[in-house]
Structure formats: structure tokens, C-alpha cells
C-alpha atoms as a PDB file:
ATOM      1  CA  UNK A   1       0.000   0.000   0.000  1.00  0.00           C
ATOM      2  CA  UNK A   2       1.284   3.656  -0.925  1.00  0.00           C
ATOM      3  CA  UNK A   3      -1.007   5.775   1.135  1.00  0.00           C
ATOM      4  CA  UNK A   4      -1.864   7.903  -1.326  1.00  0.00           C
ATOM      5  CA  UNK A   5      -5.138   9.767  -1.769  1.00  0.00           C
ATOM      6  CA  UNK A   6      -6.702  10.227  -5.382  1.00  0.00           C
ATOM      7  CA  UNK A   7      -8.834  13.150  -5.636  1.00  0.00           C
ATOM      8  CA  UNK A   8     -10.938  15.064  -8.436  1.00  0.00           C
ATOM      9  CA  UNK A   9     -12.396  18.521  -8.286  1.00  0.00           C
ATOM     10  CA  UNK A  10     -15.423  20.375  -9.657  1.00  0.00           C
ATOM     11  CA  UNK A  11     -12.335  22.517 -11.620  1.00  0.00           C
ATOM     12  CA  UNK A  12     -10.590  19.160 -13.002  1.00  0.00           C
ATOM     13  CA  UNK A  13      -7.633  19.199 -10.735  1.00  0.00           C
ATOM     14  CA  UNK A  14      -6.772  15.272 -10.305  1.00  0.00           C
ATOM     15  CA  UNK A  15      -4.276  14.969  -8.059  1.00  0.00           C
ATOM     16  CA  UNK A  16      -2.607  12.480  -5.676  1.00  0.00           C
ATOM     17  CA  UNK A  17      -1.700  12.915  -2.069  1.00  0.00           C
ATOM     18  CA  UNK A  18       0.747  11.046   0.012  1.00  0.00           C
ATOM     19  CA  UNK A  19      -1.103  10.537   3.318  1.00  0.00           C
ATOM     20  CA  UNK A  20       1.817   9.030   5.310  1.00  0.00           C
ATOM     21  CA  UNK A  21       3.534  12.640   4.367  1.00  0.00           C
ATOM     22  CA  UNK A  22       1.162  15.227   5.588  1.00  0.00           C
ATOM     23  CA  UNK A  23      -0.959  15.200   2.608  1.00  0.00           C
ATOM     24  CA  UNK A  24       2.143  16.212   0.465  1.00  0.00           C
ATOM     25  CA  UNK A  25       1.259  16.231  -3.826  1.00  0.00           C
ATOM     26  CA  UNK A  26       2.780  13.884  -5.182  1.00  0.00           C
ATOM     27  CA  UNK A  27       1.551  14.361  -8.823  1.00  0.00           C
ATOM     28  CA  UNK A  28      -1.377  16.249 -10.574  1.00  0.00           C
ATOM     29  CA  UNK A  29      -2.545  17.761 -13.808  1.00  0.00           C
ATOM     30  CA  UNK A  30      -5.666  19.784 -14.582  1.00  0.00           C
ATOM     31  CA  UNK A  31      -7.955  17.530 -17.227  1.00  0.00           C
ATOM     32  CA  UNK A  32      -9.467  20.646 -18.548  1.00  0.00           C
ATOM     33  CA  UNK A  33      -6.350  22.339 -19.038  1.00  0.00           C
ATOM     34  CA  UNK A  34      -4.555  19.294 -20.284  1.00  0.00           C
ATOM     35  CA  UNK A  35      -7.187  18.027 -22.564  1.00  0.00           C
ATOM     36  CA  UNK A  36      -8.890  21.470 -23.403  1.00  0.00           C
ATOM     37  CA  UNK A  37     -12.331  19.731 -22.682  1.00  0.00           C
ATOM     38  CA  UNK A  38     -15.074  22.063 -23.937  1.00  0.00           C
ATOM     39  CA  UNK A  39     -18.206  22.661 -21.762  1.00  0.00           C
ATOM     40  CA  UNK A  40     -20.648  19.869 -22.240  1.00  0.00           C
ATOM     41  CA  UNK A  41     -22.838  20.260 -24.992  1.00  0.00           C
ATOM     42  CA  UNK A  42     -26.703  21.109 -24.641  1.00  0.00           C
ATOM     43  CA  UNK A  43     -28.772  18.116 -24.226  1.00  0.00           C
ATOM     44  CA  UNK A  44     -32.653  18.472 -25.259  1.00  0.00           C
ATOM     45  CA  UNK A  45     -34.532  21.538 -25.371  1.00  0.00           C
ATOM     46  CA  UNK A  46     -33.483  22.926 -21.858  1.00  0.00           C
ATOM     47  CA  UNK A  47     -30.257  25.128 -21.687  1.00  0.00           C
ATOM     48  CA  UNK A  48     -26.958  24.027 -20.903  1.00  0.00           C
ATOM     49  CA  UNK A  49     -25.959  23.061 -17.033  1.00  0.00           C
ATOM     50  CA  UNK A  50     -22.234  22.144 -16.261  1.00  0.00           C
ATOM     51  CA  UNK A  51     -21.561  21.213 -12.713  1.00  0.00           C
ATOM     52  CA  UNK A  52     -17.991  20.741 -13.544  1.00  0.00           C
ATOM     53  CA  UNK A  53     -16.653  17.257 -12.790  1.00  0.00           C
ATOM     54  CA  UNK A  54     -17.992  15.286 -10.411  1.00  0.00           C
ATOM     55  CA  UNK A  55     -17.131  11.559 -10.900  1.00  0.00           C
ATOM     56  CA  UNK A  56     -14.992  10.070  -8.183  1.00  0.00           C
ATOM     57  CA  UNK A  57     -11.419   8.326  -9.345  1.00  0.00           C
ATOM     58  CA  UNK A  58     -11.233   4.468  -9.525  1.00  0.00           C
ATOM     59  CA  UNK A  59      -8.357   2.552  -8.682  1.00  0.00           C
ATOM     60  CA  UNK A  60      -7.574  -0.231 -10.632  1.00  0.00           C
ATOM     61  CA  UNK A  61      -4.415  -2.429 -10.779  1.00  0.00           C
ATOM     62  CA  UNK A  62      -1.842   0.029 -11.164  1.00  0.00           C
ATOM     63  CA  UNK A  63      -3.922   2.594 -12.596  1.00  0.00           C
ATOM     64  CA  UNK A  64      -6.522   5.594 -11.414  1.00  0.00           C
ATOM     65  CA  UNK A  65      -9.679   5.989 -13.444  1.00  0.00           C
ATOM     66  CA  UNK A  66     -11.496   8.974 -14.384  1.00  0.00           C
ATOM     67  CA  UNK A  67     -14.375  10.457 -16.839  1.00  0.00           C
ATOM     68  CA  UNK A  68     -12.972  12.917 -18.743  1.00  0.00           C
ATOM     69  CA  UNK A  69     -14.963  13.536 -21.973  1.00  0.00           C
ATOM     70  CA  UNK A  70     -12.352  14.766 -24.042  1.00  0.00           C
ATOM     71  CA  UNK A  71     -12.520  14.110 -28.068  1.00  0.00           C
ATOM     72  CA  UNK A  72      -9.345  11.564 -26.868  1.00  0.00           C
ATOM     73  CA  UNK A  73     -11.538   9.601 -24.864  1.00  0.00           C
ATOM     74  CA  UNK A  74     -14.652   9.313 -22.268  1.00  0.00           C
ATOM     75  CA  UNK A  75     -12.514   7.474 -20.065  1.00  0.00           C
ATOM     76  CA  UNK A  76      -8.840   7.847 -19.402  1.00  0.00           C
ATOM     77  CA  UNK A  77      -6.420   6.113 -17.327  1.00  0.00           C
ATOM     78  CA  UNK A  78      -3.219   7.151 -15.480  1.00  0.00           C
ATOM     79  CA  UNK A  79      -0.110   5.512 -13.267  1.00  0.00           C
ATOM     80  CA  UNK A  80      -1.254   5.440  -9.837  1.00  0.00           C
ATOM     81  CA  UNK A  81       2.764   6.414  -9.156  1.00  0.00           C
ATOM     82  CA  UNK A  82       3.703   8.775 -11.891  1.00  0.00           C
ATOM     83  CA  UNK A  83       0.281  10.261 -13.258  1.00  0.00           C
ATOM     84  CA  UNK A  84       1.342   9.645 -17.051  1.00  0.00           C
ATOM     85  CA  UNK A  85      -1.282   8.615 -19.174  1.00  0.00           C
ATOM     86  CA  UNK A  86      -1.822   4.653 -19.702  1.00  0.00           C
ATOM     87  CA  UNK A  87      -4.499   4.035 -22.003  1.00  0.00           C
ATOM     88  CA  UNK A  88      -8.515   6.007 -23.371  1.00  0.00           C
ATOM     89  CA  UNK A  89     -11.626   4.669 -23.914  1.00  0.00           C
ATOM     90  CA  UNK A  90     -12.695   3.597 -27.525  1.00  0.00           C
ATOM     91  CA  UNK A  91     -16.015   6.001 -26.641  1.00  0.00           C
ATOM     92  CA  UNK A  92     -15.531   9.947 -27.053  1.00  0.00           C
ATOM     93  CA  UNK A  93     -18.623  10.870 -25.480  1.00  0.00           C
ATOM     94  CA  UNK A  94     -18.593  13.821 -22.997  1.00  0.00           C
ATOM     95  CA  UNK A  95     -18.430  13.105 -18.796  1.00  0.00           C
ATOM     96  CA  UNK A  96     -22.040  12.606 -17.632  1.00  0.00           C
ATOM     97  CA  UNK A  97     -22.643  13.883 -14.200  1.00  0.00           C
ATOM     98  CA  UNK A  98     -22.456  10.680 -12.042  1.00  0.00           C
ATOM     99  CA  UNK A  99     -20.697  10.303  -8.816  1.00  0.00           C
ATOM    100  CA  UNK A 100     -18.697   7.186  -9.870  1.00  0.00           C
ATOM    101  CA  UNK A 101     -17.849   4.541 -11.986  1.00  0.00           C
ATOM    102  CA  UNK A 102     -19.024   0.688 -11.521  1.00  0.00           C
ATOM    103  CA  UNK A 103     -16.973  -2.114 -12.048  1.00  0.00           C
ATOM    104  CA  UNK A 104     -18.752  -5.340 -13.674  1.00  0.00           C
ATOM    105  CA  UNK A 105     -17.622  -8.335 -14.685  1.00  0.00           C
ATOM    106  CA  UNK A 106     -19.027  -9.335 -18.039  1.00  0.00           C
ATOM    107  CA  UNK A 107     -19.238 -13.151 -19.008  1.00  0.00           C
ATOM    108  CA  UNK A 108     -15.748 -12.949 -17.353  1.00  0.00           C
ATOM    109  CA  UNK A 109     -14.143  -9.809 -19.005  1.00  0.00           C
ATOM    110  CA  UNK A 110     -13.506  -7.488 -16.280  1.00  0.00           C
ATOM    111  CA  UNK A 111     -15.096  -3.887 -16.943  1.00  0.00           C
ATOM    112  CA  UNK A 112     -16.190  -0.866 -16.118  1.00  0.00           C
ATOM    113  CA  UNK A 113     -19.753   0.976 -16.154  1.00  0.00           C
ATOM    114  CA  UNK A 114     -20.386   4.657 -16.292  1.00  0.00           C
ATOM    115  CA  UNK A 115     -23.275   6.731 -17.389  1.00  0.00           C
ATOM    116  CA  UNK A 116     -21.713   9.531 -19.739  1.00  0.00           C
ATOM    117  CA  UNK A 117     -23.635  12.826 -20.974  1.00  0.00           C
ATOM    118  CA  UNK A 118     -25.740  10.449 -23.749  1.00  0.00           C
ATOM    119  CA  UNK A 119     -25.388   6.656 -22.879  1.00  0.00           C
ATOM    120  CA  UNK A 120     -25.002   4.127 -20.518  1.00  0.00           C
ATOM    121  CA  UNK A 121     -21.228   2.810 -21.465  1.00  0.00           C
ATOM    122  CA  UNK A 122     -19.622  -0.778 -20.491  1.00  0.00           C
ATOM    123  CA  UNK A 123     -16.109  -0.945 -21.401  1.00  0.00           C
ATOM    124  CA  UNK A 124     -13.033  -3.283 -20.196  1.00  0.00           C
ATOM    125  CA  UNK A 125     -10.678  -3.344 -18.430  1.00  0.00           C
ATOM    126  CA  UNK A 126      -8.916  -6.338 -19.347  1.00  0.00           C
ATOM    127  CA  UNK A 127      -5.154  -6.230 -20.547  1.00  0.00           C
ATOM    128  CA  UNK A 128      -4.763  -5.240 -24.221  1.00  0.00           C
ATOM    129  CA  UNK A 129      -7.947  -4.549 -24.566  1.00  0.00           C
ATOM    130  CA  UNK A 130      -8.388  -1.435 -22.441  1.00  0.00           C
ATOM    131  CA  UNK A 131     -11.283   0.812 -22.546  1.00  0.00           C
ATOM    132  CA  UNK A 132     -12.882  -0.931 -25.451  1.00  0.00           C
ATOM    133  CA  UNK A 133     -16.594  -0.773 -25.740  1.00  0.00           C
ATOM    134  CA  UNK A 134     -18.485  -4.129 -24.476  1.00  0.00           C
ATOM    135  CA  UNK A 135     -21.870  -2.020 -24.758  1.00  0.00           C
ATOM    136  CA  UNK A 136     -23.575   1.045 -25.213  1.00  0.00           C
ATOM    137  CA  UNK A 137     -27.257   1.690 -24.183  1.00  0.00           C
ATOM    138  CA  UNK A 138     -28.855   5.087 -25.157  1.00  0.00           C
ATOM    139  CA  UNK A 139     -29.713   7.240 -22.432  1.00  0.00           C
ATOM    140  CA  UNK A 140     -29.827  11.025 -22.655  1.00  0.00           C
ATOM    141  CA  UNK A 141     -31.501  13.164 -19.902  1.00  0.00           C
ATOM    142  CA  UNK A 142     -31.985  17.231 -20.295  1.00  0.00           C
ATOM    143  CA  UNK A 143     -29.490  19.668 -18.473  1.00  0.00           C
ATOM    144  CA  UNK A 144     -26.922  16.961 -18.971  1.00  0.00           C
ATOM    145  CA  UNK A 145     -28.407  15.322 -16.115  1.00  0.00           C
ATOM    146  CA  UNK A 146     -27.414  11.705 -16.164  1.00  0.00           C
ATOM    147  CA  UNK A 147     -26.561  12.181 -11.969  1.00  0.00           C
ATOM    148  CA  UNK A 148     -27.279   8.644 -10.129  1.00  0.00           C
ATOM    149  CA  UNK A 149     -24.378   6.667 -10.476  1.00  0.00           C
ATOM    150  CA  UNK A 150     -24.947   3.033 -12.240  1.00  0.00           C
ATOM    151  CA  UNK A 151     -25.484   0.163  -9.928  1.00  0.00           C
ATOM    152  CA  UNK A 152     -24.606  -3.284 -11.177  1.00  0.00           C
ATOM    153  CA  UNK A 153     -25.613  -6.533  -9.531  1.00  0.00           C
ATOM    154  CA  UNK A 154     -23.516  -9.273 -11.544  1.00  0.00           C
ATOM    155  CA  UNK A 155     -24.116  -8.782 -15.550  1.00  0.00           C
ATOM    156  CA  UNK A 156     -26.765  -6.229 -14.912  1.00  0.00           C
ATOM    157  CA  UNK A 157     -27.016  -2.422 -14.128  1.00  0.00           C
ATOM    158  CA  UNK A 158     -30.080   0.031 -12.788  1.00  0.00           C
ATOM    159  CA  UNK A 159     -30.207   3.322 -14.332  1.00  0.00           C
ATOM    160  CA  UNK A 160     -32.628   6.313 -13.282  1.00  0.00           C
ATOM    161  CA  UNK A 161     -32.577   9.836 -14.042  1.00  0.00           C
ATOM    162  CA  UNK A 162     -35.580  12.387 -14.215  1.00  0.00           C
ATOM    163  CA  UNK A 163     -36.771  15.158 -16.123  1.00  0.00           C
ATOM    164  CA  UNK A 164     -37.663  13.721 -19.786  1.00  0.00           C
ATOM    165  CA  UNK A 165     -36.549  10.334 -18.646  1.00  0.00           C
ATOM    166  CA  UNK A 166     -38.275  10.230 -15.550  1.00  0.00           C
ATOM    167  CA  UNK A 167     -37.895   6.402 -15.276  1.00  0.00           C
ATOM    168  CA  UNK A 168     -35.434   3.238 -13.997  1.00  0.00           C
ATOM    169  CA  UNK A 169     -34.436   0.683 -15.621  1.00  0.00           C
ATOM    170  CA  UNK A 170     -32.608  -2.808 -15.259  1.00  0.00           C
ATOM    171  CA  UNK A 171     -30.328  -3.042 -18.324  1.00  0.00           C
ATOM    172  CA  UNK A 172     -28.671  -6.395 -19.110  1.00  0.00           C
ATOM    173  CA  UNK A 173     -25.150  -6.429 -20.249  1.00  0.00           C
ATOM    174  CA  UNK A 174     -23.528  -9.208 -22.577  1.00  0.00           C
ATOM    175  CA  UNK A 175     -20.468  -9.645 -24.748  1.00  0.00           C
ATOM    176  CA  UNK A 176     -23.015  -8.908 -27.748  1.00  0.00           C
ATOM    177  CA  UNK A 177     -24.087  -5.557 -26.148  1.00  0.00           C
ATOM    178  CA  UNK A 178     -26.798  -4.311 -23.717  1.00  0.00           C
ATOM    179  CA  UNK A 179     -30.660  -5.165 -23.124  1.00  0.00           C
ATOM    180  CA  UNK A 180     -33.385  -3.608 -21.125  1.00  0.00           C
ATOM    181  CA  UNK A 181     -35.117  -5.929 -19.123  1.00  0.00           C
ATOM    182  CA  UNK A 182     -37.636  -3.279 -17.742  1.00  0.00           C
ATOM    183  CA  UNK A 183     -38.434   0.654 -17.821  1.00  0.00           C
ATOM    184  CA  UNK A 184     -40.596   1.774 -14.852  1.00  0.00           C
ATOM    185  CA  UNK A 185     -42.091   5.171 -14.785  1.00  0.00           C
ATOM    186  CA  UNK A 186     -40.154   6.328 -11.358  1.00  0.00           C
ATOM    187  CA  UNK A 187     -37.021   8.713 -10.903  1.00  0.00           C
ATOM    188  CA  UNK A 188     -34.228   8.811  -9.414  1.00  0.00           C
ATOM    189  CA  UNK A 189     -33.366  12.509  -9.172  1.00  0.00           C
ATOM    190  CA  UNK A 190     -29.819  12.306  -7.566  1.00  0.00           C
ATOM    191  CA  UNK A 191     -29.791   8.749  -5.793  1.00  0.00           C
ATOM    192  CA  UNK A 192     -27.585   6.024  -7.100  1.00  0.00           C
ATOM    193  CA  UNK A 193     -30.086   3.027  -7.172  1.00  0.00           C
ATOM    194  CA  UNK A 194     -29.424   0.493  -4.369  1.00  0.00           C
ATOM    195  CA  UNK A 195     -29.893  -3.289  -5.024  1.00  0.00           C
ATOM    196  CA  UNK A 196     -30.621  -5.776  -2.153  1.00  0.00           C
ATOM    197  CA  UNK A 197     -31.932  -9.775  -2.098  1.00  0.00           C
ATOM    198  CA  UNK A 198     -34.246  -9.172  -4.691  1.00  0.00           C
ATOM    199  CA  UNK A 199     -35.181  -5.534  -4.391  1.00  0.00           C
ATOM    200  CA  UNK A 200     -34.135  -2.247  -5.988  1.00  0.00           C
ATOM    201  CA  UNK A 201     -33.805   1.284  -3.621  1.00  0.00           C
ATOM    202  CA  UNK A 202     -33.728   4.806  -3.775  1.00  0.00           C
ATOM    203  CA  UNK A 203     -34.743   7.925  -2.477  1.00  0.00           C
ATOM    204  CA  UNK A 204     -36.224  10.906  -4.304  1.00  0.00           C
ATOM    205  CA  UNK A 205     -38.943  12.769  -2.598  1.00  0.00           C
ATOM    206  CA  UNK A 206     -40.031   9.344  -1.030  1.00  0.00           C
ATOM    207  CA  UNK A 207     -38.397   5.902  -0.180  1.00  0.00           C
ATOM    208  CA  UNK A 208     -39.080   3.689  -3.233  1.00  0.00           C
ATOM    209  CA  UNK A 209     -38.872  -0.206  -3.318  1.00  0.00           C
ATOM    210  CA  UNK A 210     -39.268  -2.049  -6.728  1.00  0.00           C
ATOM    211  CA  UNK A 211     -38.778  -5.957  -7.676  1.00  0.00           C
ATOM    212  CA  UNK A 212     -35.072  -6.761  -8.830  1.00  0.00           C
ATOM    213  CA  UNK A 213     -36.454  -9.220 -10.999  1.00  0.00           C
ATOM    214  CA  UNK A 214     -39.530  -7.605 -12.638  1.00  0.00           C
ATOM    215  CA  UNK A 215     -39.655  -3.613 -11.713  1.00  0.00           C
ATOM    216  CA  UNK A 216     -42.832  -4.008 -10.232  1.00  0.00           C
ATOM    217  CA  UNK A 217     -43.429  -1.650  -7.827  1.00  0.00           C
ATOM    218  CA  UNK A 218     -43.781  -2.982  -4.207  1.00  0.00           C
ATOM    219  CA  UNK A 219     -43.754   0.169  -1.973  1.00  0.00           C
ATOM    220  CA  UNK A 220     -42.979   4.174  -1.642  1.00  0.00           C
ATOM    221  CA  UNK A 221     -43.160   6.304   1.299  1.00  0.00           C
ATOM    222  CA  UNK A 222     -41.524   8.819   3.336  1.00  0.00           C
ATOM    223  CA  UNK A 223     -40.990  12.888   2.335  1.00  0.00           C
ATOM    224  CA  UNK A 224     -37.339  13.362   1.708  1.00  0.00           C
ATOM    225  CA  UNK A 225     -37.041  16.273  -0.645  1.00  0.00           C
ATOM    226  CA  UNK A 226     -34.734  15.986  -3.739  1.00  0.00           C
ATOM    227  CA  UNK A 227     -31.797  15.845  -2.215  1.00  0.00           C
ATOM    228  CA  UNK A 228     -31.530  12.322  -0.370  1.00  0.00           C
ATOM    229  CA  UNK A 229     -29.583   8.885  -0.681  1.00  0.00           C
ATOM    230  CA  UNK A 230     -29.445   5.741   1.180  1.00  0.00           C
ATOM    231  CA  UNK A 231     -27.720   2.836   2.274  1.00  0.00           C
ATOM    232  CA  UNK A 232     -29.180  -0.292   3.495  1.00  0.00           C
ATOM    233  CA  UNK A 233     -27.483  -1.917   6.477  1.00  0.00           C
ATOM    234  CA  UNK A 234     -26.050  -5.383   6.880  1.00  0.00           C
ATOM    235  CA  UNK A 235     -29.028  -6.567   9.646  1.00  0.00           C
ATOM    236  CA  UNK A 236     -31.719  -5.170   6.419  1.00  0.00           C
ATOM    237  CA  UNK A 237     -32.741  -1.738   7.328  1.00  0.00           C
ATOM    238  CA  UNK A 238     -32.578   1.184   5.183  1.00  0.00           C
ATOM    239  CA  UNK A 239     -30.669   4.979   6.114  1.00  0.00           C
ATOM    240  CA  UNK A 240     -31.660   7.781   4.312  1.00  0.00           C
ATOM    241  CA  UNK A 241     -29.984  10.942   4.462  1.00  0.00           C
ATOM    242  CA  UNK A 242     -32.204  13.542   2.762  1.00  0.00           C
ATOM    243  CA  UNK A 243     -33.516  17.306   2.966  1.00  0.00           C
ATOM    244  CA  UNK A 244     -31.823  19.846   5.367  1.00  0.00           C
ATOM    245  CA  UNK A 245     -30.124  17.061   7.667  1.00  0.00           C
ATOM    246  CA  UNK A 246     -33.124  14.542   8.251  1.00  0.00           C
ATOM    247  CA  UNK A 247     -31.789  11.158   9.051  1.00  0.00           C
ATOM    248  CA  UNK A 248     -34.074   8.322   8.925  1.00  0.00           C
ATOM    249  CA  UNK A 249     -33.765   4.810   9.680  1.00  0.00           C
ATOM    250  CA  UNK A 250     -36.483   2.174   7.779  1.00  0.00           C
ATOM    251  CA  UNK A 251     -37.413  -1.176   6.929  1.00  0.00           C
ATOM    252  CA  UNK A 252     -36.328  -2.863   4.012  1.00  0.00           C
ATOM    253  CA  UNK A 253     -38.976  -5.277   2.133  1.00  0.00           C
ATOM    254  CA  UNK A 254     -37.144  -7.945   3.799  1.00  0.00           C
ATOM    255  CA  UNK A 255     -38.546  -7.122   6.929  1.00  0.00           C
ATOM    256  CA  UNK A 256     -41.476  -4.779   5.497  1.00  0.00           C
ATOM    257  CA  UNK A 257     -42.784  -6.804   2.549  1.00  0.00           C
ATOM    258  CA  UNK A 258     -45.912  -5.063   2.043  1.00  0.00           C
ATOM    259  CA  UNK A 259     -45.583  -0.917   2.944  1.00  0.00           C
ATOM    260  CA  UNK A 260     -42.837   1.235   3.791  1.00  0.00           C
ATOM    261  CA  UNK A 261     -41.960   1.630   7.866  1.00  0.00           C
ATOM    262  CA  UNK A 262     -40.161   4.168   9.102  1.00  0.00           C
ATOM    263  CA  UNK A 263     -38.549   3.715  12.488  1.00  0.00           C
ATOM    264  CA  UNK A 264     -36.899   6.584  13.796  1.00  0.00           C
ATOM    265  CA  UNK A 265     -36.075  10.443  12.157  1.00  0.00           C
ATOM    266  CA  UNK A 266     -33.873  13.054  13.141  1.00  0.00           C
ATOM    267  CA  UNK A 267     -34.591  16.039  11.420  1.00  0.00           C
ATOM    268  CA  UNK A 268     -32.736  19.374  10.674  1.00  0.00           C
ATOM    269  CA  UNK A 269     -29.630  18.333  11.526  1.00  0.00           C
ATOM    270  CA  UNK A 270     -27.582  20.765   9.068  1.00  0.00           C
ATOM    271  CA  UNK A 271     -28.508  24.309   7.926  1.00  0.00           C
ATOM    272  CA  UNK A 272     -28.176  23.389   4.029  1.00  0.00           C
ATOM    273  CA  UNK A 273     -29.282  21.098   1.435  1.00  0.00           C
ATOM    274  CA  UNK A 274     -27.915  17.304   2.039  1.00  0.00           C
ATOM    275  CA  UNK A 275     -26.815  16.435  -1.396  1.00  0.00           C
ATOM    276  CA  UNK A 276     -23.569  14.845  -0.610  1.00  0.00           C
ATOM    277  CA  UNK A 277     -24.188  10.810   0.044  1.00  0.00           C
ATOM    278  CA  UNK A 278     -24.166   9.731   3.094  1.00  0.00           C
ATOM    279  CA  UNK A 279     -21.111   7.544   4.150  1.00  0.00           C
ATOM    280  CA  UNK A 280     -21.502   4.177   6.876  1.00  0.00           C
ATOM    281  CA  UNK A 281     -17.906   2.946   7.136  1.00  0.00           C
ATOM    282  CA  UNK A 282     -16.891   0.662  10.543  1.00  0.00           C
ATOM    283  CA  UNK A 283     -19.641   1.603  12.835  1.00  0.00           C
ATOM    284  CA  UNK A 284     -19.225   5.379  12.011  1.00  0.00           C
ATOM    285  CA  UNK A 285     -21.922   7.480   9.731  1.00  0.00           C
ATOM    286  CA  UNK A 286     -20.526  10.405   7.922  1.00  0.00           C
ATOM    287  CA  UNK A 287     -23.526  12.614   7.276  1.00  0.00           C
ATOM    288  CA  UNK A 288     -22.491  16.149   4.754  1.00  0.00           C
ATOM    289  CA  UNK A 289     -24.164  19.202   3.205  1.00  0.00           C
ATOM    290  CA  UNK A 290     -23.665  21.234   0.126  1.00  0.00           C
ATOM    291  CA  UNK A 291     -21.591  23.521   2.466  1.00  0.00           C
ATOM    292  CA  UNK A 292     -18.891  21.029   3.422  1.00  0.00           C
ATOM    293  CA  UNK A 293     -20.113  20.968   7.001  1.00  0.00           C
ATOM    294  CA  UNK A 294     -20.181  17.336   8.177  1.00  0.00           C
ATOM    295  CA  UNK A 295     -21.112  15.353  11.234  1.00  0.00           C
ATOM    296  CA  UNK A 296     -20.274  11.794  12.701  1.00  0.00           C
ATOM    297  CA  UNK A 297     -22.469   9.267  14.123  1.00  0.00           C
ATOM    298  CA  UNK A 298     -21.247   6.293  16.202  1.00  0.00           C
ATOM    299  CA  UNK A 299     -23.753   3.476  15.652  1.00  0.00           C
ATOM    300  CA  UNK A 300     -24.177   1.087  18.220  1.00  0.00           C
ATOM    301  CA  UNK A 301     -25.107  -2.303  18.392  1.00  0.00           C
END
């Protein structure tokens, strides 16, 4: 292990940190600089919205991930030691708006899922074949709002977005390219989809639970707001993190089958807007708002 600490910003400084020196750089470029990325390009009727970036890196091997969206490539690859260049992504599409990337393993080709500014890309990872596209699935949402991160369980992924989309969807992935199983009328404003024994999450406005298997709806309830997103536990319960501070705990449809049950809310905990997700990690929740201000939460047993 080096210690180091891989960080992107709204501005497209990537850099790497040496936590075992005091947060010393140890290398970093600036992808819009570097790459001259233009400003994403208007998607739809609406006008143009650019957030910046705001896709997390992903390590892999000996290499750090990103979504850059430069005419080079959607995704680009770099030394974890050195920050040279290693290898782009046969896609050129421009960086969607998602928090992260998703690795997958397809029909054993190891890869890597991402939702740029127009479609739902699968690409590998495997050696030699780097960044070449496994699948694409079309999916284009106004502003350039393609926000909730992918969530794969085995060869499939869940996609939601709002606006003119304004659905989810379980998309099948193969080495012959990609296959929606269903579309459901229900969005996912900002909340990466959450998939557990048999049941697909997420927050937006309410507390939605659909089948895994079939999309059919099996329960909504709860008044979050826009800005929420959840985790479900290890002993099945459900923590949503949502409006100005309110922390919930609920019942998944393990233990709820039939309606949504809340069991405890603490509301108002922050000043501002909670649109950073919420963070469980060793006992300890890490709760955020737009402002940077952040609390922890010891959970007992």
C-alpha cells in the first residue's frame, strides 16, 4: 500500500496525495487544461448546465480511473505512481454527471460501467484490450443530467434519471451488447439506485422499493425532498440521508414486505441542502451538506 489519496475537483484538478507525508502532492494535472475539454454540450430543449466534474477516481491495478470527456476519450487512465497517461476509452462521449464509476464483470471480461452525458457505457478493463466498448445503451436526460451513479448486480445495471426520462431501468449487459429488461415510470433525481436480495432502492422525494427481478413496484413512502440517498445496512434496514439534515432509519422489504416503515427520524440536523451521500464505514456514519459541514455518528449495536 502507498497511502496515497486520489482526488478530483469540480475545476478538473486530479491529483494524488501522500497521506503518510502530511498530505504532500505527489503528482497532478488539470484535465481541462490538459485536454482542453469544452463545456458539455446542450442536451434536449433545456439550456446548458455544467456542474464541472464530479465523478470520483477508480483505482484499478496500477492505474486511477477517471471520466474525462475529451474528443481523446470518455474514459482515461493514469499511473497510480507517476500520473502519465496509460491508455482512453474507444467512446468519445462527454463526462455525464455521475458520482462514480461501476466495475462489472461481463461473461468474465472485467469492466467498467459509467453513465456519460448520452449513454449508458460498459467498457473493459482487461489487458490489451483497455477501454474498449463491451456495450452502449442510449440514455440522454436534459441539463446533462445523467446524476445517479450506475449500480450493477452481476451482468446487470439500474439506471434512473428524471426530467424527460423520468424512469429506472434494469439493463442487461452481454459480450453482444446491452438489453433492457424493464423501464418503470419512477425517478431517481440524484440517488444512485441500491440493489438488495431481490429488491431495488432509492430515495427521491419518497423511499421507493421495486422488484429486482420484474420492476414491479412494491412500496414508496416517506418525504425526503430531492436531495436524499441511502444505504441499506447489513441486519436489512434502510438509512436515508435527505432534505436539510433529516436522518431516517427504515425497513427494508425484507422485513417490510408489504408498505414502507419508518422507524426513527432526526430532522434538521444541518442548515443546508444534504446532497452529498451519506457515508456508513466501521460503525461510524458520515452525514455532509452542500456547504462542506459534516457530522459523525457512532452506531451502536
Amino acid at each position: 500500500s502507498t497511502g496515497y489519496l486520489y482526488t478530483l475537483s469540480t475545476d478538473g484538478d486530479l491529483i494524488c496525495w501522500d497521506t503518510r507525508q502530511q498530505g504532500k502532492r505527489v503528482w497532478g494535472l488539470n484535465l481541462y487544461e490538459t485536454y482542453r475539454v469544452p463545456q458539455r454540450p446542450k442536451v434536449g430543449r433545456r439550456r446548458l448546465r455544467d456542474y464541472g466534474y464530479t465523478t470520483a477516481p477508480l483505482l484499478h491495478g496500477e492505474t486511477v480511473i477517471v471520466e474525462v470527456g475529451d474528443d481523446e476519450g470518455n474514459l482515461m487512465a493514469f499511473s497510480k505512481k507517476t500520473g502519465r497517461r496509460r491508455w482512453v476509452s474507444e467512446s468519445k462521449d462527454p463526462a455525464g454527471h455521475t458520482g462514480g464509476l461501476a466495475p462489472m464483470v461481463v461473461e468474465g471480461l472485467p469492466c467498467l460501467a459509467v453513465l456519460t452525458i448520452r449513454n449508458l457505457l460498459v467498457a473493459r478493463l482487461d489487458q490489451g484490450h483497455e477501454g474498449e466498448t463491451v456495450a452502449e445503451f442510449p440514455w440522454a436526460t436534459d441539463f446533462a443530467n445523467n446524476v445517479a451513479t450506475p449500480t450493477v448486480s452481476k451482468n446487470s445495471i439500474v439506471i434512473s434519471s428524471e426530467y424527460n426520462q423520468y424512469s429506472t431501468a434494469r439493463i442487461d449487459i452481454t459480450r453482444s451488447g446491452a438489453k433492457q429488461i424493464w423501464k418503470q415510470p419512477y425517478a431517481s433525481g440524484v440517488c444512485p439506485p441500491v440493489i438488495h436480495k431481490g429488491h431495488v432502492y432509492w430515495c427521491w422525494r419518497g423511499l421507493y422499493c421495486l422488484d429486482f427481478q420484474t420492476g414491479k413496484p412494491i412500496w414508496r413512502g416517506g418525504v425526503f425532498g430531492d436531495t436524499a440517498s441511502c444505504i441499506v445496512t447489513s441486519d436489512d434496514r434502510i438509512i436515508v440521508w435527505g432534505r436539510r439534515g433529516d436522518l431516517v432509519l427504515a425497513e427494508t422489504a425484507v422485513r417490510s414486505p408489504k408498505k414502507y416503515t419508518e422507524l426513527a427520524r432526526r430532522k434538521d440536523i444541518m442548515k443546508n441542502d444534504a446532497w452529498p451521500h451519506i457515508v456508513l464505514s466501521r460503525g461510524r456514519l458520515f452525514c455532509r451538506d452542500r456547504d462542506g459541514n459534516m457530522k459523525c455518528f457512532v452506531l451502536s449495536r
